[in-house]
C-alpha atoms as a PDB file:
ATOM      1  CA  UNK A   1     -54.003  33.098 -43.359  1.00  0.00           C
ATOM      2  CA  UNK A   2     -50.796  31.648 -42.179  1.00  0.00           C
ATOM      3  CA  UNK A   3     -49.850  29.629 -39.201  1.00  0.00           C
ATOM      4  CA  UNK A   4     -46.415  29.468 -38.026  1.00  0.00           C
ATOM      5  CA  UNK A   5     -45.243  27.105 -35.518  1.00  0.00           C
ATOM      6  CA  UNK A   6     -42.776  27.857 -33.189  1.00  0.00           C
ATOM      7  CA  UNK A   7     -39.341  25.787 -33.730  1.00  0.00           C
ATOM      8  CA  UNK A   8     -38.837  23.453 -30.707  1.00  0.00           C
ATOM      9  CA  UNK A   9     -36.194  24.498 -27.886  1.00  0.00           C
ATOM     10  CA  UNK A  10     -32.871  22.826 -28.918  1.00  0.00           C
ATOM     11  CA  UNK A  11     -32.438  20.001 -27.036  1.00  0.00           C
ATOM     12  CA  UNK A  12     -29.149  19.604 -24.129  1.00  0.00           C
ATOM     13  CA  UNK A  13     -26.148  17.520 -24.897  1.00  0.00           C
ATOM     14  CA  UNK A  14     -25.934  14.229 -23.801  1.00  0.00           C
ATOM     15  CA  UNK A  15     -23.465  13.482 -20.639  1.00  0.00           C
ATOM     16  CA  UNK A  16     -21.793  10.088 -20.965  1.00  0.00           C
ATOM     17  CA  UNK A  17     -23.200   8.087 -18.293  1.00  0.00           C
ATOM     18  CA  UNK A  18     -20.441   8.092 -14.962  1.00  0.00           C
ATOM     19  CA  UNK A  19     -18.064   5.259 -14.785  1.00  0.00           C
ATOM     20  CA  UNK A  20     -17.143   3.662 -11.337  1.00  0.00           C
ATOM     21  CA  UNK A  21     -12.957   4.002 -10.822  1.00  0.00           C
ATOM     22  CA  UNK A  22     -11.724   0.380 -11.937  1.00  0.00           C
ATOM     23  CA  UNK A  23      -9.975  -1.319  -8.889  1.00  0.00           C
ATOM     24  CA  UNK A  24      -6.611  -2.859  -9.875  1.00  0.00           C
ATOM     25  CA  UNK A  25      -4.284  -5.544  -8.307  1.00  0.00           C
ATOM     26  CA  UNK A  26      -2.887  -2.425  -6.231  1.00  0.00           C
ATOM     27  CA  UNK A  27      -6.565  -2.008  -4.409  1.00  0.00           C
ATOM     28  CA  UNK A  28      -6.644  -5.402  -3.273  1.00  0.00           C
ATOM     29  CA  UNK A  29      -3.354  -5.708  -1.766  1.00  0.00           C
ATOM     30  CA  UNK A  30      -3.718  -2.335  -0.297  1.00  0.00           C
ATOM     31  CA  UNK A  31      -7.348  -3.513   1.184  1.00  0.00           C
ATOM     32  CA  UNK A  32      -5.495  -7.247   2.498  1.00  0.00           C
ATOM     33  CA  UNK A  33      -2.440  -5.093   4.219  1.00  0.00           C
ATOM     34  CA  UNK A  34      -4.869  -3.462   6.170  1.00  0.00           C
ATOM     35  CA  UNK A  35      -6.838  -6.221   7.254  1.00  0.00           C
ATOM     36  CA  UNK A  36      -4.246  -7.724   8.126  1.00  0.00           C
ATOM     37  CA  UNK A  37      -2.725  -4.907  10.196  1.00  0.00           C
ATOM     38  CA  UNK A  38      -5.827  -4.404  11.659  1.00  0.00           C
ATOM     39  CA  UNK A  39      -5.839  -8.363  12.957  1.00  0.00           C
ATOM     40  CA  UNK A  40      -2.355  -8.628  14.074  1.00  0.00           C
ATOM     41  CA  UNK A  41      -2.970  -5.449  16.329  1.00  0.00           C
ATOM     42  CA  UNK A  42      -5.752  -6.956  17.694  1.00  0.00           C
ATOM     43  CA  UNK A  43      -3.492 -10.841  18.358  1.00  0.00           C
ATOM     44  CA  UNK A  44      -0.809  -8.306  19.970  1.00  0.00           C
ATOM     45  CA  UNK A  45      -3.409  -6.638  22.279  1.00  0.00           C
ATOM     46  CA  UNK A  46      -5.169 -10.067  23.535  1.00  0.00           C
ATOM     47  CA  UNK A  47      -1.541 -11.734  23.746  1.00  0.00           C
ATOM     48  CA  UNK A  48      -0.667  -8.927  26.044  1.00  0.00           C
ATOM     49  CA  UNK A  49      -3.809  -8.899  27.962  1.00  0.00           C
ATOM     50  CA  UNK A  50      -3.233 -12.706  28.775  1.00  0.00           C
ATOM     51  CA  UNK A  51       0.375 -12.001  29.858  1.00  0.00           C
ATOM     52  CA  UNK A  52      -0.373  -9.466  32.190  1.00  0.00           C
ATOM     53  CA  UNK A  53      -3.224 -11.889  33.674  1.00  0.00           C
ATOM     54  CA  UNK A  54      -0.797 -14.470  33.815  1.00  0.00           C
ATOM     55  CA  UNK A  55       1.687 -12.395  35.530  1.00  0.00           C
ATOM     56  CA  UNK A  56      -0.920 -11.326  38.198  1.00  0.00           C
ATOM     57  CA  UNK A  57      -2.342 -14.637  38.811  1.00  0.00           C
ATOM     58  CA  UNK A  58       1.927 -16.189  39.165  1.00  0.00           C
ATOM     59  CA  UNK A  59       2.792 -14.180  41.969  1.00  0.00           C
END
C-alpha cells in the first residue's frame, strides 16, 4: 500500500515592499513659495482692511 502526498500549491511571488516618492530640494522650495504666497496674501488683505478703516474713521 502506497501513500502519496499531494505536492504543496506553489507559492506567489514576492512584491518588493512600496517605496515613498523621495522629496528633493525642488519639494521644499515649492512647499516655502507657497507658504509664503499664502502669508503675503493674507499681510495684503489686513493692510487693506486697516486702510479702509482708516479712511472711514479720517473723514
Amino acid at each position: 500500500m502506497q501513500i502519496s502526498v499531494p505536492a504543496p500549491p506553489p507559492t506567489p511571488p514576492q512584491q518588493p515592499p512600496a517605496e515613498l516618492p523621495k522629496t528633493g530640494p525642488a519639494d521644499i522650495f515649492g512647499a516655502g513659495a507657497a507658504v509664503s504666497s499664502i502669508t503675503a496674501a493674507g499681510y495684503y488683505w489686513v493692510q487693506s482692511r486697516r486702510n479702509l478703516i482708516n479712511r472711514l474713521m479720517n473723514r
